[in-house]
PDB file of N, CA and C in Angstrom:
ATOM      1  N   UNK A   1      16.732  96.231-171.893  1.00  0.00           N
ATOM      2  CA  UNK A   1      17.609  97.319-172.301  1.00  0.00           C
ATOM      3  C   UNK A   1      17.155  97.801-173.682  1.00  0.00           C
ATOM      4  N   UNK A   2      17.257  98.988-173.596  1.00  0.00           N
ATOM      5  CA  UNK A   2      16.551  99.362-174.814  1.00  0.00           C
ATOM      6  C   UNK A   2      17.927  99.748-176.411  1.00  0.00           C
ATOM      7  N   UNK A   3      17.388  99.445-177.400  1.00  0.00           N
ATOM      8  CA  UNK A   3      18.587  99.877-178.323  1.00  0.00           C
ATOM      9  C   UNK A   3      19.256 100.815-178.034  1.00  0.00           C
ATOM     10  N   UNK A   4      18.994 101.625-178.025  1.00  0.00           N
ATOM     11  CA  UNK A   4      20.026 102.893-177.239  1.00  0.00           C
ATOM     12  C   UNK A   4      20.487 102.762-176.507  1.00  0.00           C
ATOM     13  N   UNK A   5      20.288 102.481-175.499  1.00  0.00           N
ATOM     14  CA  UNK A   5      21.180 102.177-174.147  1.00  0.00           C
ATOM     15  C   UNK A   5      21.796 101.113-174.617  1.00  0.00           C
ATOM     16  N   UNK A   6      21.766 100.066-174.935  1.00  0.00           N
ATOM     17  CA  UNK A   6      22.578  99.139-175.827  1.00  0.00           C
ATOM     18  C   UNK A   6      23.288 100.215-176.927  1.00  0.00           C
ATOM     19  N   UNK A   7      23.377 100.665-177.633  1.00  0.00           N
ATOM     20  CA  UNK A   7      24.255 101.455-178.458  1.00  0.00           C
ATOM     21  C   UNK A   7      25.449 101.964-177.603  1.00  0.00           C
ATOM     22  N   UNK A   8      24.768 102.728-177.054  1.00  0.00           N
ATOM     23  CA  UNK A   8      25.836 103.563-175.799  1.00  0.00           C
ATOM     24  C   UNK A   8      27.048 102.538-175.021  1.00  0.00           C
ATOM     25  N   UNK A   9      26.279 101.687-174.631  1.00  0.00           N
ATOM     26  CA  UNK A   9      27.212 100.850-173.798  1.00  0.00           C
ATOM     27  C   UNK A   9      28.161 100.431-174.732  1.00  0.00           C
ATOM     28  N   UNK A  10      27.518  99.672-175.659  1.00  0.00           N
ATOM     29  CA  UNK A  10      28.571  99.036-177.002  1.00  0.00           C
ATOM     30  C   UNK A  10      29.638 100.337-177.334  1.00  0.00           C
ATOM     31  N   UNK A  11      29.257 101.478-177.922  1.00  0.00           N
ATOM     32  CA  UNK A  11      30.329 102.206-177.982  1.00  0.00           C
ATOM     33  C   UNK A  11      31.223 102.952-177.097  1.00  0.00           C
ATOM     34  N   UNK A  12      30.453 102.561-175.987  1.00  0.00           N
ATOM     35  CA  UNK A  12      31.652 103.115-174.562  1.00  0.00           C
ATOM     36  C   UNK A  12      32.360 101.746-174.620  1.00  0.00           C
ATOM     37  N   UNK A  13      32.210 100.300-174.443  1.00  0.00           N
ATOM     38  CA  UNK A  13      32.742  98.971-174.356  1.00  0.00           C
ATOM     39  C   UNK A  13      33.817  99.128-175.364  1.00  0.00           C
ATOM     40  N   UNK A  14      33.306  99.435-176.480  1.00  0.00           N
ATOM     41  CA  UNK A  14      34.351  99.756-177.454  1.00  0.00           C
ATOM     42  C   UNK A  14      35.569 100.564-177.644  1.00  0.00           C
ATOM     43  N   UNK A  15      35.394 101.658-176.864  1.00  0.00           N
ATOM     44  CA  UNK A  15      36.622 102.433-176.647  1.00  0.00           C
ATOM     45  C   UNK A  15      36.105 103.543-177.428  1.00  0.00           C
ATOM     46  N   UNK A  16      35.074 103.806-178.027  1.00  0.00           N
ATOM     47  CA  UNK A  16      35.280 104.877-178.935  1.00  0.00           C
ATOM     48  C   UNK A  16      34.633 106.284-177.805  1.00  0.00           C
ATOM     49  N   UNK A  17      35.271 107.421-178.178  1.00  0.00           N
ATOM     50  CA  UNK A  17      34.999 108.238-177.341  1.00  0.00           C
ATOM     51  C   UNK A  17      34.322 108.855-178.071  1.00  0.00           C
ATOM     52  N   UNK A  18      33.144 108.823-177.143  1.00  0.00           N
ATOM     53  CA  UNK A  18      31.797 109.581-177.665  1.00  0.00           C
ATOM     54  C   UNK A  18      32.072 111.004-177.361  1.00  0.00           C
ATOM     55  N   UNK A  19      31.632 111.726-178.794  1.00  0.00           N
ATOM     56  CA  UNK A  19      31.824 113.092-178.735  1.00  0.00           C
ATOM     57  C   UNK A  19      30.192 113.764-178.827  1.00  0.00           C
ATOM     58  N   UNK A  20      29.694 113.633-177.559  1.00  0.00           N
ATOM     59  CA  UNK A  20      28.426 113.457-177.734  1.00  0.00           C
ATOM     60  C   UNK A  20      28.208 114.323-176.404  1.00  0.00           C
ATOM     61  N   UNK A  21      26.984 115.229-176.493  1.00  0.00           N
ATOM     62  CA  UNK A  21      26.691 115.849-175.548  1.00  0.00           C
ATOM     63  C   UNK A  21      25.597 115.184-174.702  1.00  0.00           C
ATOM     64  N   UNK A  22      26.227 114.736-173.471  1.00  0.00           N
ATOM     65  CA  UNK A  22      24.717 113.813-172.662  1.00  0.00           C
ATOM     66  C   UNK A  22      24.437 114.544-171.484  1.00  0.00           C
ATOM     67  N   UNK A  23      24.163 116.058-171.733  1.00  0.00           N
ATOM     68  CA  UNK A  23      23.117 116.719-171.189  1.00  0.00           C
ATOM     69  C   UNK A  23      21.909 116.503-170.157  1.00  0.00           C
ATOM     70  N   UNK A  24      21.265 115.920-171.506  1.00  0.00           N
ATOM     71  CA  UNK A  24      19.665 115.089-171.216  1.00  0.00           C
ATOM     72  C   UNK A  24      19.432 113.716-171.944  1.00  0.00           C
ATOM     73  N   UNK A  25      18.453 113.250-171.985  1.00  0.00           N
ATOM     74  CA  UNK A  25      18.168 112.349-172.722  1.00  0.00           C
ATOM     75  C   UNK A  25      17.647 112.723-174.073  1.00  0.00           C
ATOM     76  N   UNK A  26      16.691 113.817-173.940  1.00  0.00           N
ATOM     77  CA  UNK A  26      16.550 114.667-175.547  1.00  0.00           C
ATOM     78  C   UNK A  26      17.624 114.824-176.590  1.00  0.00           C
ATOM     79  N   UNK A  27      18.833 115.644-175.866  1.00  0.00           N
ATOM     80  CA  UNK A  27      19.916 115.617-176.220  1.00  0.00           C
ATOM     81  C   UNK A  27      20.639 114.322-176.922  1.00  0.00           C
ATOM     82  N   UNK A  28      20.858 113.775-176.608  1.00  0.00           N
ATOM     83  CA  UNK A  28      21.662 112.047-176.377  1.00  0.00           C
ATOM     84  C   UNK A  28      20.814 111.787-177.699  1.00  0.00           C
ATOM     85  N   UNK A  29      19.370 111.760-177.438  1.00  0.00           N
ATOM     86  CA  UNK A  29      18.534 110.935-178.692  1.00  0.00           C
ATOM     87  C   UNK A  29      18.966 112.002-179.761  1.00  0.00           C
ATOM     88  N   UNK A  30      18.673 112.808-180.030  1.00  0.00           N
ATOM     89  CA  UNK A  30      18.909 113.288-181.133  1.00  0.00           C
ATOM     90  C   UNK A  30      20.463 113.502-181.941  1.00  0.00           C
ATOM     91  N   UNK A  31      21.214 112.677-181.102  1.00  0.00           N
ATOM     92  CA  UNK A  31      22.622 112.419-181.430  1.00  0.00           C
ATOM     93  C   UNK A  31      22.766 111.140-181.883  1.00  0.00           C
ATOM     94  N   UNK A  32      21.851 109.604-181.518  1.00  0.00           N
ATOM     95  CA  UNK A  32      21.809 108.619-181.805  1.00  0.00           C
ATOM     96  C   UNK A  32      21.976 108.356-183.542  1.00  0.00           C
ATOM     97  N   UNK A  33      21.386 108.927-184.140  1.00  0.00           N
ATOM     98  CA  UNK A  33      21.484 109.047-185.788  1.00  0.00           C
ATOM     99  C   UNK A  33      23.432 109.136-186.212  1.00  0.00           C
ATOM    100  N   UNK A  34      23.959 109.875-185.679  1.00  0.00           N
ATOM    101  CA  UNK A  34      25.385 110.080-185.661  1.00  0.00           C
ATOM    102  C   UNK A  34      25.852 109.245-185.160  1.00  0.00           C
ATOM    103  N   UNK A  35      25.812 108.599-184.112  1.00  0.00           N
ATOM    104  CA  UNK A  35      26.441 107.668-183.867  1.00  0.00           C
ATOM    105  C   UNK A  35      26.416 106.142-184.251  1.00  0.00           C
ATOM    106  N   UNK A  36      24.885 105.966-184.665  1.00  0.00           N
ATOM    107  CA  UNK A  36      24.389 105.010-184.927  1.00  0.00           C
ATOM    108  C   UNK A  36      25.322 104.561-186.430  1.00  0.00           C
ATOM    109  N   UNK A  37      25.513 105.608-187.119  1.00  0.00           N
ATOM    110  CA  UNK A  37      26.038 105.895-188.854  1.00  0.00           C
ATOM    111  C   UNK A  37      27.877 105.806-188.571  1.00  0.00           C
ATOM    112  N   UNK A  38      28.084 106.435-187.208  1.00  0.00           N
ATOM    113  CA  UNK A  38      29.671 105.758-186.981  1.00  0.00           C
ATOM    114  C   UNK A  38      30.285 104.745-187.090  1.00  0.00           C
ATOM    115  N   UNK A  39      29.054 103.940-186.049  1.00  0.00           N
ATOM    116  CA  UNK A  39      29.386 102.485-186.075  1.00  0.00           C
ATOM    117  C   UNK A  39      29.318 101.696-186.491  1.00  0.00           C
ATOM    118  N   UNK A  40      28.217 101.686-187.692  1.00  0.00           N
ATOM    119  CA  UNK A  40      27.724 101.190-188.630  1.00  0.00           C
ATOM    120  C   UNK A  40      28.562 101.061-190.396  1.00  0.00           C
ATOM    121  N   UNK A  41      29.336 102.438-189.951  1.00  0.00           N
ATOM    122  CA  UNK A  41      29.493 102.839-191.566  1.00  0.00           C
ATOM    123  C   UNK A  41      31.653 103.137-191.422  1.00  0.00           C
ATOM    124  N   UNK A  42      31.933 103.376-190.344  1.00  0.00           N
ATOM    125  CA  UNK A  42      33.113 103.993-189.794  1.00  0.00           C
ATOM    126  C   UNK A  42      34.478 103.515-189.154  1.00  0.00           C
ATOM    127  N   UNK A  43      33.585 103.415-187.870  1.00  0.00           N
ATOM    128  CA  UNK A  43      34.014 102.322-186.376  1.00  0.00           C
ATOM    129  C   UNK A  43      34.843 101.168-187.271  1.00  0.00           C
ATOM    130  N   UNK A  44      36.155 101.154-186.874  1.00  0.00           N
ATOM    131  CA  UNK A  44      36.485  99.633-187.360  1.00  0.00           C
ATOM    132  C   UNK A  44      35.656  98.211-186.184  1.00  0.00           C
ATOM    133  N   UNK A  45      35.495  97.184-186.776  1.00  0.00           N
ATOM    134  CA  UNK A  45      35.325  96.451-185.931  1.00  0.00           C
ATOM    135  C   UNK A  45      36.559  94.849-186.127  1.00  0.00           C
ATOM    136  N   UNK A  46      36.579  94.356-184.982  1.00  0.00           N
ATOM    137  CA  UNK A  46      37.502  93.731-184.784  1.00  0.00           C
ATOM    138  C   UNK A  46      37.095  91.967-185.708  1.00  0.00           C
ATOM    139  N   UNK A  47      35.630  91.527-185.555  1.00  0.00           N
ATOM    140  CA  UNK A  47      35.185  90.633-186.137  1.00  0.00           C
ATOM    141  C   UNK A  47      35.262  90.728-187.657  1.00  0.00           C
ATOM    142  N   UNK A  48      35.475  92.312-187.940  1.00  0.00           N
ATOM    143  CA  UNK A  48      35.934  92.543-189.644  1.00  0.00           C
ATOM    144  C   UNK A  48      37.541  92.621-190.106  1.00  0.00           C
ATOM    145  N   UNK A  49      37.951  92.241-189.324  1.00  0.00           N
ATOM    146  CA  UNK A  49      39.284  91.897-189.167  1.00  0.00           C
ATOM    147  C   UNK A  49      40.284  93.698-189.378  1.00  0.00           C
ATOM    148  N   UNK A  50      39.596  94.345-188.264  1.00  0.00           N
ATOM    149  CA  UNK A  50      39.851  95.821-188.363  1.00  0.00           C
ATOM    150  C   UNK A  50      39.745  96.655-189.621  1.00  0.00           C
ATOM    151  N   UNK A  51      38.165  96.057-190.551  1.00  0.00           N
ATOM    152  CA  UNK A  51      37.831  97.017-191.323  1.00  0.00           C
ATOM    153  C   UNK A  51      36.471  97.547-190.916  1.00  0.00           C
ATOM    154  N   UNK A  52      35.799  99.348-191.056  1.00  0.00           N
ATOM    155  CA  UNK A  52      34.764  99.473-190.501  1.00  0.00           C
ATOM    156  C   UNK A  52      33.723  98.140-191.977  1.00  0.00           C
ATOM    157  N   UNK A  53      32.678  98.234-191.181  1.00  0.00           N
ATOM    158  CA  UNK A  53      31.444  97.702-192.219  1.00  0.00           C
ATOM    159  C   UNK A  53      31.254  98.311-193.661  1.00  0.00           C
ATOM    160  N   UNK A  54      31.908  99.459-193.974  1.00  0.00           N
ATOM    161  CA  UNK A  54      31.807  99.883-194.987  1.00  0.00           C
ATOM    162  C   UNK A  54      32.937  99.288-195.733  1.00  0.00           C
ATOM    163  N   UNK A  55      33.965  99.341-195.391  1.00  0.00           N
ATOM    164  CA  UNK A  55      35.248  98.932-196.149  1.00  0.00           C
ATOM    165  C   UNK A  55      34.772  97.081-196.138  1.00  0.00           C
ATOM    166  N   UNK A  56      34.474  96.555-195.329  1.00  0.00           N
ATOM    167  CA  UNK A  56      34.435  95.507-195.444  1.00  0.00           C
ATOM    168  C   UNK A  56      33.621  94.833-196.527  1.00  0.00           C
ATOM    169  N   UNK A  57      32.454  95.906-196.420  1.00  0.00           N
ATOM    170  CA  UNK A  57      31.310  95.224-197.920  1.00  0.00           C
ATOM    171  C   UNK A  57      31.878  95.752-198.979  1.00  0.00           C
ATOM    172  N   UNK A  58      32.694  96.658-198.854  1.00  0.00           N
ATOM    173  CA  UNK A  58      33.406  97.004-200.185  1.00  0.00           C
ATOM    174  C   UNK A  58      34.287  96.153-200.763  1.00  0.00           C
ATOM    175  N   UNK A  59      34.877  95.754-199.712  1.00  0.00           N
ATOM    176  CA  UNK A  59      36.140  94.295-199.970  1.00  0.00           C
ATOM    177  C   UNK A  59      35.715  93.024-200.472  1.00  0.00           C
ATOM    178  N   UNK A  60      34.552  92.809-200.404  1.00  0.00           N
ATOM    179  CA  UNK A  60      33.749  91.276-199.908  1.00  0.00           C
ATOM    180  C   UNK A  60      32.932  91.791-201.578  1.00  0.00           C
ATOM    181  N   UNK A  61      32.676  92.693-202.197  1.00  0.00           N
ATOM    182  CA  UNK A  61      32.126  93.428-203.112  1.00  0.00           C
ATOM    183  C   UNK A  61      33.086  93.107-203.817  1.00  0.00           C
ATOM    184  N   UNK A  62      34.133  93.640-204.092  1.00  0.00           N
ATOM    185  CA  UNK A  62      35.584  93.135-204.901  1.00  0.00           C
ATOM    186  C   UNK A  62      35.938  91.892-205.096  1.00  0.00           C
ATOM    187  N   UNK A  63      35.828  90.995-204.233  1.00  0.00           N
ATOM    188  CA  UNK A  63      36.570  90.210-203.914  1.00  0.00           C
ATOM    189  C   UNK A  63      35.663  88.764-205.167  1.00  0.00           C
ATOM    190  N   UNK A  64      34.372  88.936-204.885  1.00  0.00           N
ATOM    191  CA  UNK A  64      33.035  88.675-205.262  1.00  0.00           C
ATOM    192  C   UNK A  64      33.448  88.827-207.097  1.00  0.00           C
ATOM    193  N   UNK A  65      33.192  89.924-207.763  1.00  0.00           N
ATOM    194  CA  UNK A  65      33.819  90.236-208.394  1.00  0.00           C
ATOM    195  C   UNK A  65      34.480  89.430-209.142  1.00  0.00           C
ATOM    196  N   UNK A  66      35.909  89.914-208.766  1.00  0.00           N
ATOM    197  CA  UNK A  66      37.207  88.866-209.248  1.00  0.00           C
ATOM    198  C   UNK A  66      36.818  87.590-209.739  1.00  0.00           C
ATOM    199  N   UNK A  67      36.252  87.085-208.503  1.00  0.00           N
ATOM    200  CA  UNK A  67      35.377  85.538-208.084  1.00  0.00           C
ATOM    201  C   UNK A  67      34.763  85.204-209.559  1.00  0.00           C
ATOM    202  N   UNK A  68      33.953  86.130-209.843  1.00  0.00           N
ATOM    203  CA  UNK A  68      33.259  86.104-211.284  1.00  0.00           C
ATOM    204  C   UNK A  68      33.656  85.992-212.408  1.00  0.00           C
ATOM    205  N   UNK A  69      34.628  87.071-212.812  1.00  0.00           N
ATOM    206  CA  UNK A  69      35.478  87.283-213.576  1.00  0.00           C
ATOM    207  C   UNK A  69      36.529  85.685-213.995  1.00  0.00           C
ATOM    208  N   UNK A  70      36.972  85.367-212.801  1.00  0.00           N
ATOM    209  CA  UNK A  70      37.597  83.951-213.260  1.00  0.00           C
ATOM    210  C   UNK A  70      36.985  83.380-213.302  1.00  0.00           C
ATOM    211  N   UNK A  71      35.458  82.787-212.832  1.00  0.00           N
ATOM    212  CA  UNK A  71      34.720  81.957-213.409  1.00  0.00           C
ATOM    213  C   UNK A  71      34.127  81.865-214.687  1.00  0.00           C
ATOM    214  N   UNK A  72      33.864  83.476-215.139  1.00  0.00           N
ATOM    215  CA  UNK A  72      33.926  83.576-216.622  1.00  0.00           C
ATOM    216  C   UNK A  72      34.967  82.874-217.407  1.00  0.00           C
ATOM    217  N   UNK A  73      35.841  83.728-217.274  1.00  0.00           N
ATOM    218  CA  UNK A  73      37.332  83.150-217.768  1.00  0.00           C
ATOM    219  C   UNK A  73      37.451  81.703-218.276  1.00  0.00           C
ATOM    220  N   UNK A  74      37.460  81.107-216.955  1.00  0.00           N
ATOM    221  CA  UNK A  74      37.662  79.869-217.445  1.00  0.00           C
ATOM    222  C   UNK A  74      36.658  78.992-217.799  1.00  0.00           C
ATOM    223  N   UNK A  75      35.569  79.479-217.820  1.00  0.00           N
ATOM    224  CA  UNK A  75      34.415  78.972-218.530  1.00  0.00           C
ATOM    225  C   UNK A  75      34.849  78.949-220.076  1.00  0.00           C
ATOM    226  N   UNK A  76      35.426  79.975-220.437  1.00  0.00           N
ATOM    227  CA  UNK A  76      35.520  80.498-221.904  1.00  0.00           C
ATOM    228  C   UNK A  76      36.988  79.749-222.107  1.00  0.00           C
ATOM    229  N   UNK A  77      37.214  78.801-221.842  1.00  0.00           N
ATOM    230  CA  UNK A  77      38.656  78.685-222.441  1.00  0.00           C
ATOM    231  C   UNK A  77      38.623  77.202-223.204  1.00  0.00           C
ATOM    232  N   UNK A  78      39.018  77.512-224.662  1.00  0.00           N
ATOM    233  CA  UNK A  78      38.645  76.216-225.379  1.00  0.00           C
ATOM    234  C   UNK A  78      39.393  74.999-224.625  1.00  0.00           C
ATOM    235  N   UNK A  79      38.235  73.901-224.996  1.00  0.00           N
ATOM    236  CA  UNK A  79      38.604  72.639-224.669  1.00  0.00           C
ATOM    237  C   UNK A  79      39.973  72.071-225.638  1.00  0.00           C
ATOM    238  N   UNK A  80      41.009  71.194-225.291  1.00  0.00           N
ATOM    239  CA  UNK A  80      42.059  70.735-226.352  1.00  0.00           C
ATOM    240  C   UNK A  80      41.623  69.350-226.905  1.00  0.00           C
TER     241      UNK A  80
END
């Protein structure tokens, strides 16, 4: 199965309704870029605990962060 056809299936499996003209196969491919950036960047997914991949590295980015910030912190806090 080729990535594409794997794409397709995954986002039909998924529920998302492709707003995609499948014409031809010319057609279809030159739509793959759009869809590919949906699912990738958009699409919630369920293993992200219903955030798309973008929100999720954004969260995990934050979260990271913080993480730091108190390890600074209490690095810096005089001994008694």
């Amino acid at each position: 199965m080729s990535s594409h056809t794997w794409m397709l299936s995954t986002l039909y499996a998924c529920g998302i309704r492709l707003r995609m003209d499948l014409t031809d196969a010319r057609t279809v491919m030159g739509q793959m870029t759009a869809a590919f950036e949906h699912f990738n960047e958009v699409h919630p997914h369920s293993a992200l605990k219903m955030k798309s991949p973008r929100e999720f590295r954004q969260h995990r980015a934050a979260q990271q962060h913080l993480a730091q910030i108190e390890q600074t912190l209490h690095c810096e806090q005089p001994v008694s």
